[in-house]
PDB file of N, CA and C in Angstrom:
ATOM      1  N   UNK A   1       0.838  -1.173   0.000  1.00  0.00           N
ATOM      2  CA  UNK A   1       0.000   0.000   0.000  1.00  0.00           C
ATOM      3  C   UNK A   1       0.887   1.242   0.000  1.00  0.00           C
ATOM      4  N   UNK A   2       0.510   2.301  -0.425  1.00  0.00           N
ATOM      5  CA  UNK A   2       1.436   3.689  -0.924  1.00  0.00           C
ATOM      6  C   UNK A   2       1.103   4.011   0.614  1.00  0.00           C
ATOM      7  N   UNK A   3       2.215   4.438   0.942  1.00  0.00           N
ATOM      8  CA  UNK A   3       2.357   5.457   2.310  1.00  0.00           C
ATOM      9  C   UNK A   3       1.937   6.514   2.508  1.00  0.00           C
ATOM     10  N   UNK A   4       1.550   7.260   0.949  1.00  0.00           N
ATOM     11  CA  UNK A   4       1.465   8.531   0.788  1.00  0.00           C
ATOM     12  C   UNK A   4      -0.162   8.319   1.338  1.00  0.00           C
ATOM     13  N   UNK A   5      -0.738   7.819   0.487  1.00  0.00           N
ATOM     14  CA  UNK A   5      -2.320   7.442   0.987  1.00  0.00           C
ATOM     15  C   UNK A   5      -2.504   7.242   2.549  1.00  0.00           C
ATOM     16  N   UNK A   6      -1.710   6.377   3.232  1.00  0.00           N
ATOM     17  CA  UNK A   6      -2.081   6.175   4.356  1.00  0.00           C
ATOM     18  C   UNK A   6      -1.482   7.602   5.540  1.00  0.00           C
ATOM     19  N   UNK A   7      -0.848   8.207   4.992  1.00  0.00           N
ATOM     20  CA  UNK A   7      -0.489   9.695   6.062  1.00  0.00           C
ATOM     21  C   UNK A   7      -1.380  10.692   5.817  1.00  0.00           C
ATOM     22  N   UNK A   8      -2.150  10.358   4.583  1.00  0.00           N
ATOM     23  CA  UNK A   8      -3.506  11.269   4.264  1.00  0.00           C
ATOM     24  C   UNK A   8      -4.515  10.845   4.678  1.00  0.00           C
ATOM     25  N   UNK A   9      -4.750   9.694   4.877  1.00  0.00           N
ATOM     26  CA  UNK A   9      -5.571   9.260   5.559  1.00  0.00           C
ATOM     27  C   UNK A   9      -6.023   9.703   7.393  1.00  0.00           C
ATOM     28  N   UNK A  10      -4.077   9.357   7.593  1.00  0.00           N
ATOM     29  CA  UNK A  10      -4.579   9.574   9.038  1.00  0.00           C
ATOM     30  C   UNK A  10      -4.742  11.160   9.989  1.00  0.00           C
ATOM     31  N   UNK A  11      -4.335  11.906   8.722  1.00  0.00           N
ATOM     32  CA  UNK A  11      -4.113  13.491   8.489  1.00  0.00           C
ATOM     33  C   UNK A  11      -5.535  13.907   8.098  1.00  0.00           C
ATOM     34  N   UNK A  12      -6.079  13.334   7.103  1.00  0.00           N
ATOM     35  CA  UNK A  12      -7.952  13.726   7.135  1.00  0.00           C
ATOM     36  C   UNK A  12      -8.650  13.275   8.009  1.00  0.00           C
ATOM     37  N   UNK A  13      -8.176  11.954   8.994  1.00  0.00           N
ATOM     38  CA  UNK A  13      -9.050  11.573   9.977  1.00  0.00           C
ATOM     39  C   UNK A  13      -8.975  12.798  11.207  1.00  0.00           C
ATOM     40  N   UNK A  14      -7.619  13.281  11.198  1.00  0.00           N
ATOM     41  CA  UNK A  14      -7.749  13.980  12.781  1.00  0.00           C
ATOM     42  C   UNK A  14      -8.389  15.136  12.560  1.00  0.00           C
ATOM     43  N   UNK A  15      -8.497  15.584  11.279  1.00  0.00           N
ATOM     44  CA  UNK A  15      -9.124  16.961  10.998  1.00  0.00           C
ATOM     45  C   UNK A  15     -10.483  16.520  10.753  1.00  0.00           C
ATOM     46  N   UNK A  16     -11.222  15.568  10.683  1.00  0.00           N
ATOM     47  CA  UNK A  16     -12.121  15.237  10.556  1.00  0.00           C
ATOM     48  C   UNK A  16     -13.090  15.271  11.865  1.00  0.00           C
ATOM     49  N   UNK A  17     -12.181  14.166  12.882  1.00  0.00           N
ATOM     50  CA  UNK A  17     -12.444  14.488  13.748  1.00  0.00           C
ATOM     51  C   UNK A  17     -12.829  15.635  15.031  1.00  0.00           C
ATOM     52  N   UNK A  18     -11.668  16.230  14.791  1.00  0.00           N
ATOM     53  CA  UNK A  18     -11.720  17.986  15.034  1.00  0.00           C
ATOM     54  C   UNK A  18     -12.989  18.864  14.781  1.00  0.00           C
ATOM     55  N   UNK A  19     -13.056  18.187  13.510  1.00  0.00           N
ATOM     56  CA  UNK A  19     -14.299  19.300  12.636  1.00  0.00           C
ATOM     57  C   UNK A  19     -15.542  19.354  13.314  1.00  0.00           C
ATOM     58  N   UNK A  20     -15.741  17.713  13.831  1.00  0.00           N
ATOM     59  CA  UNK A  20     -16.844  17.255  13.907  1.00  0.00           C
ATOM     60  C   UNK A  20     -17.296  17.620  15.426  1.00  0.00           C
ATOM     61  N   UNK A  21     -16.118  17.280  16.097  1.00  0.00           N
ATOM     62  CA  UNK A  21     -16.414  17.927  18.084  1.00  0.00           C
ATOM     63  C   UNK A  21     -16.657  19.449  17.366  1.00  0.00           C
ATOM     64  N   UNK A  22     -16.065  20.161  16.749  1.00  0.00           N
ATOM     65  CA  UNK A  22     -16.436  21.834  17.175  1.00  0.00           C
ATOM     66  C   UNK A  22     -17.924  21.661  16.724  1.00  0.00           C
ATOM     67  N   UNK A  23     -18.288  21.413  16.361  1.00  0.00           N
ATOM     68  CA  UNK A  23     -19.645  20.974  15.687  1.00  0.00           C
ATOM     69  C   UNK A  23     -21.210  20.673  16.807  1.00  0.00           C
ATOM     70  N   UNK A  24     -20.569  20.390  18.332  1.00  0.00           N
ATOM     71  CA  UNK A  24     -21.199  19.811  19.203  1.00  0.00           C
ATOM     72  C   UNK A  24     -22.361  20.119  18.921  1.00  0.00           C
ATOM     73  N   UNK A  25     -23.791  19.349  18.780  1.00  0.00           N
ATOM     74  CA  UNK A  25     -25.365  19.990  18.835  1.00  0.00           C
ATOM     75  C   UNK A  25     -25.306  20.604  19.843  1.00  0.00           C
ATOM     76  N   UNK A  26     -25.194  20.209  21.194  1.00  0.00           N
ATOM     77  CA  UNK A  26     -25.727  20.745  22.356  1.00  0.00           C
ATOM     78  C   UNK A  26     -25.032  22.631  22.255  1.00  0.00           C
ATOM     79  N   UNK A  27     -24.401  22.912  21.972  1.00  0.00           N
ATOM     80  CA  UNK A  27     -23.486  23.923  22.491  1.00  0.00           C
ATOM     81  C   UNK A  27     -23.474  24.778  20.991  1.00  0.00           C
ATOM     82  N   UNK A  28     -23.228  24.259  20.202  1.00  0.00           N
ATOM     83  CA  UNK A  28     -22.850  25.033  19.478  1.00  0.00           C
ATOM     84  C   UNK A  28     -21.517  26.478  19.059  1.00  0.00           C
ATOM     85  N   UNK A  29     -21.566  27.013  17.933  1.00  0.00           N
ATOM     86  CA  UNK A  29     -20.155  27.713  17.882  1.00  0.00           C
ATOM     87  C   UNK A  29     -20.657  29.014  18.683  1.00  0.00           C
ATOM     88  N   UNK A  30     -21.555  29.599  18.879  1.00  0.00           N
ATOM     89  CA  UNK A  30     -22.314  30.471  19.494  1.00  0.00           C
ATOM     90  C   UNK A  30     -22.566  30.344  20.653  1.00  0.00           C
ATOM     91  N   UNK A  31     -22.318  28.991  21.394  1.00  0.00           N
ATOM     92  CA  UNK A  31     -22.093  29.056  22.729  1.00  0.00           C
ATOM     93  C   UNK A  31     -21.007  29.030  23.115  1.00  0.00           C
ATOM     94  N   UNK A  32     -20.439  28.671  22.564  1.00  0.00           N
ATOM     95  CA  UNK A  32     -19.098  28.973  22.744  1.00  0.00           C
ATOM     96  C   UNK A  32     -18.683  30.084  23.601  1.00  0.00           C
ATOM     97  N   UNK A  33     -19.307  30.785  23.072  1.00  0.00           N
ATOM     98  CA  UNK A  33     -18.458  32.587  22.954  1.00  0.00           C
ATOM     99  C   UNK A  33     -19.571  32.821  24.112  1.00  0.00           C
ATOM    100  N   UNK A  34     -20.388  32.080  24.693  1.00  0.00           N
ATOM    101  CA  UNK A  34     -21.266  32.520  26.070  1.00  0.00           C
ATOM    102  C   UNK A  34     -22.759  32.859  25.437  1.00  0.00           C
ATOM    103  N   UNK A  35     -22.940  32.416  23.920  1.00  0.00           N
ATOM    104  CA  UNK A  35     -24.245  32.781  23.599  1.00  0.00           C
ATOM    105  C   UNK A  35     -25.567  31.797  23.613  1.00  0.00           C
ATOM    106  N   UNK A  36     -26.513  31.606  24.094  1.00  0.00           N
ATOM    107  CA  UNK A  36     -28.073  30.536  24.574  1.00  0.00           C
ATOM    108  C   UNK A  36     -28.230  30.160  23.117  1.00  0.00           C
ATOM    109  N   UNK A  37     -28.177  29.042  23.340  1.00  0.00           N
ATOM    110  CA  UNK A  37     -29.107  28.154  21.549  1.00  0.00           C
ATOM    111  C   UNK A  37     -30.234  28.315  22.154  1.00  0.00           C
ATOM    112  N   UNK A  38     -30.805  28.005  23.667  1.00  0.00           N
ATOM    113  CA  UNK A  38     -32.190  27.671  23.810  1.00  0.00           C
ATOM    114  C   UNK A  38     -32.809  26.134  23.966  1.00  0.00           C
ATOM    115  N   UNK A  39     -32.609  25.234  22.788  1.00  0.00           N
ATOM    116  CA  UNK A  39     -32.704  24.294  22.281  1.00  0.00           C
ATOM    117  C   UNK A  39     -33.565  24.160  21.152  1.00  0.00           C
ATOM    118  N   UNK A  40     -33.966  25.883  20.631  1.00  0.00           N
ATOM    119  CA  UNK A  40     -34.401  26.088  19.635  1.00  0.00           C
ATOM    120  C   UNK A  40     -33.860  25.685  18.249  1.00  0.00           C
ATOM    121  N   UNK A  41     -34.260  25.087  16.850  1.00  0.00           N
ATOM    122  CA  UNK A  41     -33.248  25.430  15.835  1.00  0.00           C
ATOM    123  C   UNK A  41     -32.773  26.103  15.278  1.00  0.00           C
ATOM    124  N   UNK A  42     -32.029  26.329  15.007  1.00  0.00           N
ATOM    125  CA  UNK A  42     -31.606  27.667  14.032  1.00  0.00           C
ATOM    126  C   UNK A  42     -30.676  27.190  13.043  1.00  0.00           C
ATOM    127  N   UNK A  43     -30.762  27.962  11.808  1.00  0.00           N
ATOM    128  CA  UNK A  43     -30.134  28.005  10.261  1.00  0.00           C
ATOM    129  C   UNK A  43     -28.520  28.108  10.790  1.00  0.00           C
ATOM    130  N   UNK A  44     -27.976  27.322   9.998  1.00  0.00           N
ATOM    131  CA  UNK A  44     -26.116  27.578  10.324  1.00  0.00           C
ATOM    132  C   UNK A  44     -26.104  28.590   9.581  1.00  0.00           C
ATOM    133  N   UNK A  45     -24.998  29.532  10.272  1.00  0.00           N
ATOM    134  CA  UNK A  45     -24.819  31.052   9.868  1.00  0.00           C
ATOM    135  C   UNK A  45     -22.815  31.033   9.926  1.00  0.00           C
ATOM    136  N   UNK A  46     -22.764  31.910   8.916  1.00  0.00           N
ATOM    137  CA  UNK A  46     -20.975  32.203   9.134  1.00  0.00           C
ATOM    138  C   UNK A  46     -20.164  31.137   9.784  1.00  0.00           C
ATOM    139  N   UNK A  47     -19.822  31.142  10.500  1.00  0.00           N
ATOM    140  CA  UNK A  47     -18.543  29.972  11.072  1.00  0.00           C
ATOM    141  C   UNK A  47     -19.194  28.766  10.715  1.00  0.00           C
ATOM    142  N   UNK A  48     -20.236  28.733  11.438  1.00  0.00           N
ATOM    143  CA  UNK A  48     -21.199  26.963  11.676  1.00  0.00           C
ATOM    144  C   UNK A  48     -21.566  26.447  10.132  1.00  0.00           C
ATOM    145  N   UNK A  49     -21.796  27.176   8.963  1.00  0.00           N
ATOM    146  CA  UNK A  49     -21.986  27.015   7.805  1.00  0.00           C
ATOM    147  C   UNK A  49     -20.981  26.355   7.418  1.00  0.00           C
ATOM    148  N   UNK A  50     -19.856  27.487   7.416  1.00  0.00           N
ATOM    149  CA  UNK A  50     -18.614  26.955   7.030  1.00  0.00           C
ATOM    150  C   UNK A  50     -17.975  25.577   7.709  1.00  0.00           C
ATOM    151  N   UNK A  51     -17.768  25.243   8.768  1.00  0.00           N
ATOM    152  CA  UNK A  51     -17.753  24.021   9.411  1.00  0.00           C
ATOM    153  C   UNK A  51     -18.213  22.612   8.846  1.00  0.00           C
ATOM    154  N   UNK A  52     -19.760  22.944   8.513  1.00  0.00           N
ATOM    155  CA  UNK A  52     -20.293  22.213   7.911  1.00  0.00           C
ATOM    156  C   UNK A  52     -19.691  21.482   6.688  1.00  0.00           C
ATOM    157  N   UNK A  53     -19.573  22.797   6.040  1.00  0.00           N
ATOM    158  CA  UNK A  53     -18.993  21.865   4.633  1.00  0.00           C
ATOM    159  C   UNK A  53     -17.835  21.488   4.480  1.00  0.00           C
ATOM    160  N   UNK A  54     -16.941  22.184   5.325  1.00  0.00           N
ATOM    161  CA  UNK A  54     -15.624  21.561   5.746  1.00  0.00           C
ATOM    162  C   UNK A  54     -15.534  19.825   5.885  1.00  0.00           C
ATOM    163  N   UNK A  55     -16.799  19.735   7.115  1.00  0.00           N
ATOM    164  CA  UNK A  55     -16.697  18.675   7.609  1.00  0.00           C
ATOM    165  C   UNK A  55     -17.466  17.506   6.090  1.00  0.00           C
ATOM    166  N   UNK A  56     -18.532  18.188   5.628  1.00  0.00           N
ATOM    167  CA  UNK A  56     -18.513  17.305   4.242  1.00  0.00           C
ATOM    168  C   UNK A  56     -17.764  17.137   3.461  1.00  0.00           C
ATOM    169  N   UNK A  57     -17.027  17.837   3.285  1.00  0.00           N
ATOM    170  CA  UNK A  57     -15.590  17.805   2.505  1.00  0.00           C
ATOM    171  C   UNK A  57     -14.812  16.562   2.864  1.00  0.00           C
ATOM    172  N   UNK A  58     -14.491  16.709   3.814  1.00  0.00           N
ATOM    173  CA  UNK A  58     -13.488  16.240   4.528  1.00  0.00           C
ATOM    174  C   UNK A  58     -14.409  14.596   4.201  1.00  0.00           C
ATOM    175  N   UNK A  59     -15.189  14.174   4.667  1.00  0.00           N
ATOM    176  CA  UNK A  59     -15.472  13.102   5.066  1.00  0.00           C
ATOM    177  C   UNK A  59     -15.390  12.539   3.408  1.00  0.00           C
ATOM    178  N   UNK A  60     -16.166  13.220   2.171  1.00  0.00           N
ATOM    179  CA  UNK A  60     -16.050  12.824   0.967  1.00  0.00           C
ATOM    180  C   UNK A  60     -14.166  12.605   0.964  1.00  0.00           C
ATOM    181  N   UNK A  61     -13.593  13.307   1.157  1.00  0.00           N
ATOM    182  CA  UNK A  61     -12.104  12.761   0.211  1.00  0.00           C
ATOM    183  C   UNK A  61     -11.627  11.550   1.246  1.00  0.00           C
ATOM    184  N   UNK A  62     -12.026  11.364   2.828  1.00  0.00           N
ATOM    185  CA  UNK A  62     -11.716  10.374   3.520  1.00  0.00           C
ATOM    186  C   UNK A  62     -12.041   8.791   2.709  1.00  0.00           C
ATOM    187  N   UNK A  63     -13.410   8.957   2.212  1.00  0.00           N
ATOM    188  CA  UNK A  63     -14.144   7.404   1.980  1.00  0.00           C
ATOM    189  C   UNK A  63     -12.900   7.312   0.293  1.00  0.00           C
ATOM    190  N   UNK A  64     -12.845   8.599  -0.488  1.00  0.00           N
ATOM    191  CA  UNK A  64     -12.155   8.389  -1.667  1.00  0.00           C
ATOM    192  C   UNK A  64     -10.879   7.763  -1.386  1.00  0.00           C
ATOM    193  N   UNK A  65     -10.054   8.677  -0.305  1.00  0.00           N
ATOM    194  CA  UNK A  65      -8.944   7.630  -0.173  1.00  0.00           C
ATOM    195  C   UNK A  65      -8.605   5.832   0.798  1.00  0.00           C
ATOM    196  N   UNK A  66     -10.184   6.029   1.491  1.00  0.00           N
ATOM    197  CA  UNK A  66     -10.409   4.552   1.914  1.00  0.00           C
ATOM    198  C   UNK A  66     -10.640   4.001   0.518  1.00  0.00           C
ATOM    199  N   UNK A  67     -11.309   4.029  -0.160  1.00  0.00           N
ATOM    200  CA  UNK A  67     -11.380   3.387  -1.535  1.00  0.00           C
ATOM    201  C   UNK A  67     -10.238   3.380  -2.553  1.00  0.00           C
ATOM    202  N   UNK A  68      -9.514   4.262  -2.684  1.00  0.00           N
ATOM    203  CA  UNK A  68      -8.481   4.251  -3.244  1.00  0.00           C
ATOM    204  C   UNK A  68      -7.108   3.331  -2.711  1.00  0.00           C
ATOM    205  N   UNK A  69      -7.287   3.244  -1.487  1.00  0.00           N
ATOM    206  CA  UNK A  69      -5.973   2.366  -0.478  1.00  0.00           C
ATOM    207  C   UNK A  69      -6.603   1.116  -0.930  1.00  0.00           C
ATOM    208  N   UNK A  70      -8.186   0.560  -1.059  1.00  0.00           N
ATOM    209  CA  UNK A  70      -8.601  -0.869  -1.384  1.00  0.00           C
ATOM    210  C   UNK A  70      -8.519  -1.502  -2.618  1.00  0.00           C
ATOM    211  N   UNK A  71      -8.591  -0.972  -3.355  1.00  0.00           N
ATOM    212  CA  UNK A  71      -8.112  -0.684  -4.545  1.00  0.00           C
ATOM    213  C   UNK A  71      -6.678  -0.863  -5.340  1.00  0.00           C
ATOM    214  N   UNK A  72      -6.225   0.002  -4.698  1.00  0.00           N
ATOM    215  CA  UNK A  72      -4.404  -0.082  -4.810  1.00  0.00           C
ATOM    216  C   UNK A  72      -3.950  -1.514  -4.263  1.00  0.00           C
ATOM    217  N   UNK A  73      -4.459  -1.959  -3.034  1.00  0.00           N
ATOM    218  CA  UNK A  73      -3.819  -2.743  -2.494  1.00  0.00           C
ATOM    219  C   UNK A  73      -4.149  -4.222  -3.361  1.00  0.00           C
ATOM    220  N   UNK A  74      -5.404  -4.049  -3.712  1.00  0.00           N
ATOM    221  CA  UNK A  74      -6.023  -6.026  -4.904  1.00  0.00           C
ATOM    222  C   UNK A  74      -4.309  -5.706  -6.123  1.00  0.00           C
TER     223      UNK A  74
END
């Protein structure tokens, strides 16, 4: 298996991971900073938007290079 794949791998997992705790439902990026969700919903706005697709990002090129390491390796 290419090495290169597997240090990207474990380099998109921790940022993945990362992405996903700042992400907490309960708390949110707005509580963070000392601000009430309520437990109301609300629309992701600025940071929390962005997060979001980060974290879709991220998870799409993760499964590509899990598939790509299975692949390589037959």
């Amino acid at each position: 298996m290419n090495p290169l794949i597997n240090i990207s791998m474990i380099i998109i997992s921790i940022v993945l991971i990362i992405s996903i705790l700042l992400q907490s439902k309960g708390v949110g990026l707005g509580g963070l900073a000392g601000g009430d969700s309520g437990g109301v919903y609300t629309q992701r706005r600025g940071i929390e938007k962005v997060m979001f697709y980060i974290t879709i990002s991220l998870s799409v090129v993760f499964i590509i290079l899990a598939l790509l390491s299975v692949i390589l390796t037959k």
